[in-house]
Protein backbone atom coordinates (compact mmCIF):
# COMPACT_ATOMS: atom_id res chain seq x y z
CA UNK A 1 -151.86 170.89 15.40
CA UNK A 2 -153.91 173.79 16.70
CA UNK A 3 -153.05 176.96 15.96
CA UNK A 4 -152.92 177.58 19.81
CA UNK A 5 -150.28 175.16 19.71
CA UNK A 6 -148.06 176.77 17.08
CA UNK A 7 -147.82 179.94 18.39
CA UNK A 8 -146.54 178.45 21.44
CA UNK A 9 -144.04 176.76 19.35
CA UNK A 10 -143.45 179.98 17.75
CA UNK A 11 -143.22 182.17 20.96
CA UNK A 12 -140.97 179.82 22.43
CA UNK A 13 -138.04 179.89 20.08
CA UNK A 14 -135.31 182.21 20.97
CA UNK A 15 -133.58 183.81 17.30
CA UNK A 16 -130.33 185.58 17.96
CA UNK A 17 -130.12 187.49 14.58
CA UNK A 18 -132.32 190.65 13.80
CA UNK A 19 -133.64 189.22 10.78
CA UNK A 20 -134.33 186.01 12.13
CA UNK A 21 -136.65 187.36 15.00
CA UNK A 22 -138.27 189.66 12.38
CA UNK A 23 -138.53 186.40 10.77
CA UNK A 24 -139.96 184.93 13.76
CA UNK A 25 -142.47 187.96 14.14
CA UNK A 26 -144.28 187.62 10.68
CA UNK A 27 -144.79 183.90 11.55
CA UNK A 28 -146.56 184.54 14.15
CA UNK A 29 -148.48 187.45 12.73
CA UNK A 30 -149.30 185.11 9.90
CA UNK A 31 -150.82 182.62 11.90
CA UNK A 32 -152.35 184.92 14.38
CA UNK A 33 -154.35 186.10 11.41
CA UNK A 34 -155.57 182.71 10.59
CA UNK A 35 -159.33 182.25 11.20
CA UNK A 36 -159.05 178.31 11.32
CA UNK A 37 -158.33 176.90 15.04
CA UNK A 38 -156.77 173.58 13.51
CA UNK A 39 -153.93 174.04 10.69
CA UNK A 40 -154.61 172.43 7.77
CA UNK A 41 -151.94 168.84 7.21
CA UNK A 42 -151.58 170.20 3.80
CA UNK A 43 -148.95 172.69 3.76
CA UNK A 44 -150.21 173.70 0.16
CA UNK A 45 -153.59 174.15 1.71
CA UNK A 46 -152.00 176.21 4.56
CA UNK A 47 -149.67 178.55 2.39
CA UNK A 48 -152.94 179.21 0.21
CA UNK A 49 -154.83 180.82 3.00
CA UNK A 50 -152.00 182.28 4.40
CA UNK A 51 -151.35 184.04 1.06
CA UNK A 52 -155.33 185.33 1.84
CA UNK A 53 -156.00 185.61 -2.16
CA UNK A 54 -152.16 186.84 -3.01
CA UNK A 55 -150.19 184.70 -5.79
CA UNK A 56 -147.31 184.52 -4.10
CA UNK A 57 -144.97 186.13 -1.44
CA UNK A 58 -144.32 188.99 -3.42
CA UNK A 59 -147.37 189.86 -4.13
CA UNK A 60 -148.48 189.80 -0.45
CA UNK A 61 -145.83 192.13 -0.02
CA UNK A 62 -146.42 194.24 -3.03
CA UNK A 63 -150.21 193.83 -2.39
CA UNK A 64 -150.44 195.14 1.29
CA UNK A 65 -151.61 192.59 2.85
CA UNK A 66 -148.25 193.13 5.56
CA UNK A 67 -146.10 196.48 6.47
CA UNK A 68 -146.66 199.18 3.87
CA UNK A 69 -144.14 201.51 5.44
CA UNK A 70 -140.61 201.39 4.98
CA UNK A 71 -139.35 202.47 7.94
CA UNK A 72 -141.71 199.80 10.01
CA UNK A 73 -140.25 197.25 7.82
CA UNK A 74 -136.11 198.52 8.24
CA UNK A 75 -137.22 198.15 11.74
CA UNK A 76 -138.54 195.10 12.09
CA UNK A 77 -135.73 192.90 10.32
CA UNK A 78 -132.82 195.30 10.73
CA UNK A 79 -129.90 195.59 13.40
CA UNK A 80 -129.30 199.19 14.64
CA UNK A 81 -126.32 199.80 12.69
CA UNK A 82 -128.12 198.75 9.61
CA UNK A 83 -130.98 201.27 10.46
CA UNK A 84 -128.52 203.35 10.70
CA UNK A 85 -127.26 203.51 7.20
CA UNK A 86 -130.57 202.82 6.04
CA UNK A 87 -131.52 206.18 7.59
CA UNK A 88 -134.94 204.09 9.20
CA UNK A 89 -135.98 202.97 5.97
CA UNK A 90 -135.52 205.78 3.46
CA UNK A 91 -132.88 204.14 1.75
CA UNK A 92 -133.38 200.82 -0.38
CA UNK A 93 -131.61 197.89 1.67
CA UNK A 94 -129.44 197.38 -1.19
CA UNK A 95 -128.78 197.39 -5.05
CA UNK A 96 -131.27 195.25 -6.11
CA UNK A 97 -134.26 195.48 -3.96
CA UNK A 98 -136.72 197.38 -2.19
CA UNK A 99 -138.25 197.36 1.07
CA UNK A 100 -141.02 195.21 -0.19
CA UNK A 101 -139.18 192.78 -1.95
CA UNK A 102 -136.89 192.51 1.76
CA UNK A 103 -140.23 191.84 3.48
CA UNK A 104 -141.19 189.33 0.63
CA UNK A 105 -137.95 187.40 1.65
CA UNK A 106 -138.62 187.64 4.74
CA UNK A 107 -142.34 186.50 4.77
CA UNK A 108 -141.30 183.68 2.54
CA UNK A 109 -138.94 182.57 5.17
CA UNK A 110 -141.76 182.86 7.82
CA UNK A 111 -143.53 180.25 6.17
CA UNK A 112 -140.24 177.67 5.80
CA UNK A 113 -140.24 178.07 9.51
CA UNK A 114 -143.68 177.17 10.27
CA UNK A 115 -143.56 174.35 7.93
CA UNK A 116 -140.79 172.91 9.36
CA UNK A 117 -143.22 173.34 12.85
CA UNK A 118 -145.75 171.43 11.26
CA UNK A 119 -143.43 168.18 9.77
C-alpha cells in the first residue's frame, strides 16, 4: 500500500467520539510524516520508523517528537465538557497520568488503527 493510499483510508473514516478522531488525527500525522511513498509489509518495520529513533510510545511522547503543549493536546482528544474541567489543559486528565502519558495512549492507538489498515 502507498502511503497515498492510506491516508485516503484514513481521511475517509468518520469517528464519532472526541478521542477517537484525535485518534484518527495522529494517524494521519504519523504517516504524513513518513518519508517512504510505499509502507513497509512489516508492521515491525513500520512502527520502527514511525517511532523516528523513540523506544516506544511513551517516549515519543515524553521525547517531543508530537504535541509538547498541554492545552494543544486537551484539545485535540477531549470533548468540550472535558476541556472544561480540564481548564484547556492545565489540569492532569486524571489521577494517574499526565498529558503526555494521554497522548502516549493515544499515539499508541494511532498505530493499532493503521495496522489494522494495512492487514
Amino acid at each position: 500500500m502507498t502511503k497515498k493510499e492510506l491516508l485516503n483510508v484514513l481521511e475517509a473514516r468518520k469517528p464519532r467520539s472526541a478521542w477517537s478522531k484525535g485518534v484518527n488525527n495522529y494517524a494521519i500525522d504519523l504517516i504524513d510524516g513518513l518519508e517512504l511513498e510505499e509502507i513497509p509489509k512489516d508492521i515491525k518495520e513500520l512502527e520502527r520508523l514511525l517511532l523516528n529513533g523513540a523506544e516506544d510510545w511513551s517516549e515519543y511522547s515524553w521525547g517531543g517528537c508530537a504535541l509538547i503543549y498541554n492545552g494543544d493536546i486537551a484539545e485535540i482528544l477531549c470533548t468540550p465538557s472535558e476541556l472544561k474541567a480540564t481548564r484547556n489543559g492545565e489540569r492532569n486528565p486524571n489521577k494517574t497520568e499526565s498529558w503526555l502519558d494521554v497522548q502516549a495512549r493515544a499515539l499508541h492507538q494511532a498505530f493499532r488503527v493503521i495496522k489494522i489498515h494495512l492487514t
